[in-house]
Protein backbone atom coordinates (compact mmCIF):
# COMPACT_ATOMS: atom_id res chain seq x y z
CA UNK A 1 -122.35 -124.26 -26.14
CA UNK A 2 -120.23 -126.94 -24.16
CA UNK A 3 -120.20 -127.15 -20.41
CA UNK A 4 -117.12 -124.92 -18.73
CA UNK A 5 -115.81 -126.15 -15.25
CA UNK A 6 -113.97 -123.32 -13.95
CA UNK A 7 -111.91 -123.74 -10.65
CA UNK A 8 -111.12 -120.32 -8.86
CA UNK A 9 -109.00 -120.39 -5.67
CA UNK A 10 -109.88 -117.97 -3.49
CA UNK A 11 -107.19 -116.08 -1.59
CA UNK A 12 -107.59 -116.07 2.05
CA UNK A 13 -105.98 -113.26 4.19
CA UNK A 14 -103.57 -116.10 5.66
CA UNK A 15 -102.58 -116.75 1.81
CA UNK A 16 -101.71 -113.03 1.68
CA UNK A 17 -97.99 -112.01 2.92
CA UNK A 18 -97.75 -108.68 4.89
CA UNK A 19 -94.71 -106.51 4.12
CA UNK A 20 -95.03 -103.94 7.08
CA UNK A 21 -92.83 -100.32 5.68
CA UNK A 22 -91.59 -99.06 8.59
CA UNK A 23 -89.40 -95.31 9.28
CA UNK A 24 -86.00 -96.34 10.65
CA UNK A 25 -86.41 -96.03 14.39
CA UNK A 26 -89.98 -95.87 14.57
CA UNK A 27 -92.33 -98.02 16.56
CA UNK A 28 -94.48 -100.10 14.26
CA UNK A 29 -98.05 -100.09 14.64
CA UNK A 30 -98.35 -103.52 13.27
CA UNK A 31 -95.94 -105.20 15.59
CA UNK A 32 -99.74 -105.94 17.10
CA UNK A 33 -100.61 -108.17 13.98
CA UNK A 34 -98.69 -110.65 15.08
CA UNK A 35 -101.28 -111.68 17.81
CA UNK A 36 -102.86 -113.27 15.04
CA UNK A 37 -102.12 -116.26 13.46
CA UNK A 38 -102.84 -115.43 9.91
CA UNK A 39 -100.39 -112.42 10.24
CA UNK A 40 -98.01 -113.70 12.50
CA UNK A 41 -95.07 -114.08 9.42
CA UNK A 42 -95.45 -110.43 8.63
CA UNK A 43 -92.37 -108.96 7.88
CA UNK A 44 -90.92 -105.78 8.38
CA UNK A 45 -88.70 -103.69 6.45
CA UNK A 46 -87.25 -100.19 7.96
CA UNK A 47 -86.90 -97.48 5.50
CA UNK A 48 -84.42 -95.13 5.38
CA UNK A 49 -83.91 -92.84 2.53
CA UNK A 50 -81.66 -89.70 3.35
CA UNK A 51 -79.36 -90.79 0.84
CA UNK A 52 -79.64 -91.92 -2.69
CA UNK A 53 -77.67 -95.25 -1.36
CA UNK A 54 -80.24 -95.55 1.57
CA UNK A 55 -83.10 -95.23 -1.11
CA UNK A 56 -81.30 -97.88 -3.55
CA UNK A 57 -81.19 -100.08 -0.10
CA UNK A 58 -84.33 -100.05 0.67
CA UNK A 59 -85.73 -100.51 -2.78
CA UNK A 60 -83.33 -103.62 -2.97
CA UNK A 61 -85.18 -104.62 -0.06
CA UNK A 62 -88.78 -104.52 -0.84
CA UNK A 63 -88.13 -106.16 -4.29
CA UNK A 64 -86.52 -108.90 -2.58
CA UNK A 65 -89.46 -109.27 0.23
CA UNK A 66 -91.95 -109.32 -2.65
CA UNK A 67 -89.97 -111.32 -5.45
CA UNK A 68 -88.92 -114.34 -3.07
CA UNK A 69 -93.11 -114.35 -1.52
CA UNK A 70 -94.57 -117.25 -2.57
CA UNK A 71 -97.90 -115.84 -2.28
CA UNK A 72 -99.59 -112.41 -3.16
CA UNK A 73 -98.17 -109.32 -0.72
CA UNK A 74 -99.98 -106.37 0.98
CA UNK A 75 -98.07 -103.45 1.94
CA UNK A 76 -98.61 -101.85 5.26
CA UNK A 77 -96.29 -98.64 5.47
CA UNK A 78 -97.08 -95.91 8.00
CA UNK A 79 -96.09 -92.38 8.43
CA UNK A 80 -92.95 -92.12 5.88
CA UNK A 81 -92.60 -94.83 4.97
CA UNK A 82 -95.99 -94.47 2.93
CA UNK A 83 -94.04 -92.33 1.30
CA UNK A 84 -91.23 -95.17 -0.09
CA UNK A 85 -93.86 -97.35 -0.57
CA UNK A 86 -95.33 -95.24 -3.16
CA UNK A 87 -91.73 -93.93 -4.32
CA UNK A 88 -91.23 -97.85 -4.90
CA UNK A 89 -94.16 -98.79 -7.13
CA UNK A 90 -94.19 -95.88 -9.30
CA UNK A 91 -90.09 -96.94 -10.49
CA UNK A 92 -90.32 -100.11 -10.28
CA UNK A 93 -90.75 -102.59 -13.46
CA UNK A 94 -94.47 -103.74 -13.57
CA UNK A 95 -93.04 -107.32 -13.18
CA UNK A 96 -91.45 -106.17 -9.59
CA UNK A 97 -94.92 -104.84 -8.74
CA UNK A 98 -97.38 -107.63 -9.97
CA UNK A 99 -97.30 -109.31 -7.18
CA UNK A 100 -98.90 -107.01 -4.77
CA UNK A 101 -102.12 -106.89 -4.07
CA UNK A 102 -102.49 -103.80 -2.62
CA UNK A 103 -101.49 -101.66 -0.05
CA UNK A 104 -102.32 -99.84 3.39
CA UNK A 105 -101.18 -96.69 3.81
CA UNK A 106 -101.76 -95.25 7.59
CA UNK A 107 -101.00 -91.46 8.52
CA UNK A 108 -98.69 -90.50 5.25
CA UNK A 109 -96.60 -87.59 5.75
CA UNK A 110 -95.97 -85.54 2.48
CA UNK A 111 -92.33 -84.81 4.08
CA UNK A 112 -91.40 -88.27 3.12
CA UNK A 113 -91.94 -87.46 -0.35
CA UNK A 114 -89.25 -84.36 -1.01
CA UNK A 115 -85.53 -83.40 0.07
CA UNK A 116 -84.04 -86.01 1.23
CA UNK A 117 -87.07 -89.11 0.97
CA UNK A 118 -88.61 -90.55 -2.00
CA UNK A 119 -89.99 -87.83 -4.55
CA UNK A 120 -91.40 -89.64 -7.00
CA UNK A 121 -93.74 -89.06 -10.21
CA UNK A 122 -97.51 -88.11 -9.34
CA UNK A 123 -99.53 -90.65 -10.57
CA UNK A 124 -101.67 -93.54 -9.12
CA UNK A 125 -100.01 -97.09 -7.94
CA UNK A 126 -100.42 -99.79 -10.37
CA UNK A 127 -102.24 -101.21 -7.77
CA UNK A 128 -105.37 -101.00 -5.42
CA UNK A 129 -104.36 -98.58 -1.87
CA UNK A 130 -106.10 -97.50 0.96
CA UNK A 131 -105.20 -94.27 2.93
CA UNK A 132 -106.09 -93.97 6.47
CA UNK A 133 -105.76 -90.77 7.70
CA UNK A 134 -107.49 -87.87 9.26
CA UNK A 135 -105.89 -85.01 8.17
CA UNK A 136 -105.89 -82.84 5.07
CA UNK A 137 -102.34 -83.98 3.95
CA UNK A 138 -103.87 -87.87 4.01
CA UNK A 139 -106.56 -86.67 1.69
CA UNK A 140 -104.30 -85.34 -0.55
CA UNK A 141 -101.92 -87.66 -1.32
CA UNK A 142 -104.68 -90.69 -1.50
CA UNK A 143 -106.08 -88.43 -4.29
CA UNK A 144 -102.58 -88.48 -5.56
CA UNK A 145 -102.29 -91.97 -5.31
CA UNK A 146 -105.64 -93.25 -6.63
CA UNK A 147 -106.49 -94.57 -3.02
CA UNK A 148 -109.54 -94.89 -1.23
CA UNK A 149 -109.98 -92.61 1.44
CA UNK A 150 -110.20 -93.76 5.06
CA UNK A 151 -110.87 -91.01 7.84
CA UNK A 152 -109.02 -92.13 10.57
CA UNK A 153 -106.99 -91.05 13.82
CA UNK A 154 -103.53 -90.14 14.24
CA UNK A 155 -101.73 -93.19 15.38
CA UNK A 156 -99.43 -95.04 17.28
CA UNK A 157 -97.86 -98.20 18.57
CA UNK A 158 -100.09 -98.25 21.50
CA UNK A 159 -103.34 -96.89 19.82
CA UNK A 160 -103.27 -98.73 16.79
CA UNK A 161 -106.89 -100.08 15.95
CA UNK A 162 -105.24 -104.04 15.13
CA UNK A 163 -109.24 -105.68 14.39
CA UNK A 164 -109.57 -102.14 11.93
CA UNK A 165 -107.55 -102.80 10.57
CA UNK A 166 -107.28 -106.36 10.09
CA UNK A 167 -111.05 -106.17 8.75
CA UNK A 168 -109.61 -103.56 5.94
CA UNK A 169 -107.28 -106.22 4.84
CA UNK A 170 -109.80 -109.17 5.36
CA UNK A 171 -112.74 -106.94 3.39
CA UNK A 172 -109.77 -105.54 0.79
CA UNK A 173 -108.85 -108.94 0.24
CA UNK A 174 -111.81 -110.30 -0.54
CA UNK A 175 -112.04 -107.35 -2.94
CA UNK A 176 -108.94 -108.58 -4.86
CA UNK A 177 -110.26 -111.67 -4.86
CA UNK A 178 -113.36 -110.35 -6.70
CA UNK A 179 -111.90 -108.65 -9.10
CA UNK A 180 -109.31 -111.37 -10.05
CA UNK A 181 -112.75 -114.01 -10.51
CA UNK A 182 -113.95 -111.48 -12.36
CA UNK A 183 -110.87 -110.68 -14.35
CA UNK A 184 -110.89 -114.85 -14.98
CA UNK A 185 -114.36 -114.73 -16.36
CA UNK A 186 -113.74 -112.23 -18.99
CA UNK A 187 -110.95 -114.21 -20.17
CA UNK A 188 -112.66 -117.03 -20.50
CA UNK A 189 -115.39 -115.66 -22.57
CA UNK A 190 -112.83 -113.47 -24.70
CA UNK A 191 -111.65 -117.28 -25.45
CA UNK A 192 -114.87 -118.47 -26.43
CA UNK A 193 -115.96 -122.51 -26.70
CA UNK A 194 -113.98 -123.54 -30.02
């Protein structure tokens, strides 16, 4: 067998852009991300979906936030907004989603998710989630949504544990990173030495 060199880059959290999903008129717990500099171009969207032109809006505007990212994107969404995050991968064409990483998904509300917000299918994200959440409502839609399950606090803008969850993203990161080396590996040995 010949020598392989195989060069991996590894993805650092500052090579990861933050998309923050945020309910229209709501106070954003990650506002406080921006105290550090690897998050500091986080970007927010506000999501508003009482309409079928509202949910068509917002859409529009998370696949232009991840299409124009020149580098892999983690969702944040809180409260609702989880909700439209969730609404969005499901419907969206696998090449709209392959850029994300994963997501974060603090305190979902299930309300988001009928009436007038984004019902969608029930069936996992096409890609890795967290839910952080305390109550029973958080449990089941992370269940729903093939996430793992972080007990956590109700929160808000002034309570929001910023180093939590940074580590989550560092540690889920590094995760991603993982499995993409891994993902590398098998393909290379699927190839073979010929």
């Amino acid at each position: 067998m010949g020598d392989r060199i195989v060069s991996v880059a590894v993805l650092e959290s500052h090579r990861l852009k933050l998309i923050a999903l945020v309910p229209e008129n709501s106070v954003s717990i990650f506002d406080r991300f921006r105290e550090f500099p690897r998050f500091a171009d986080l970007q927010q969207i506000a999501v508003r979906g009482r309409t079928v032109a509202e949910r068509t809006a917002t859409a529009a505007r998370i696949d232009a936030a991840v299409s124009i990212s020149d580098r892999a994107v983690m969702l944040l969404a809180q409260g609702s907004a989880c909700a439209a995050a969730a609404w969005w991968a499901r419907l969206s064409p696998k090449s709209y989603t392959a850029n994300v990483s994963g997501a974060l998904l603090v305190a979902p509300e299930r309300a988001g998710l009928t009436g007038h917000g984004f019902p969608s299918p029930k069936m996992k994200l096409p890609f890795p989630s967290i839910a952080v959440g305390a109550d029973d409502e958080t449990q089941r839609l992370g269940i729903e949504w093939g996430s793992r399950l972080i007990d956590g606090p109700i929160l808000t803008a002034a309570s929001a544990p910023t180093n939590r969850f940074r580590a989550i993203i560092e540690r889920f990161t590094a995760a991603v990173v993982e499995r993409d080396v891994g993902a590398a590996y098998r393909i290379l040995n699927a190839i073979g030495d010929d």
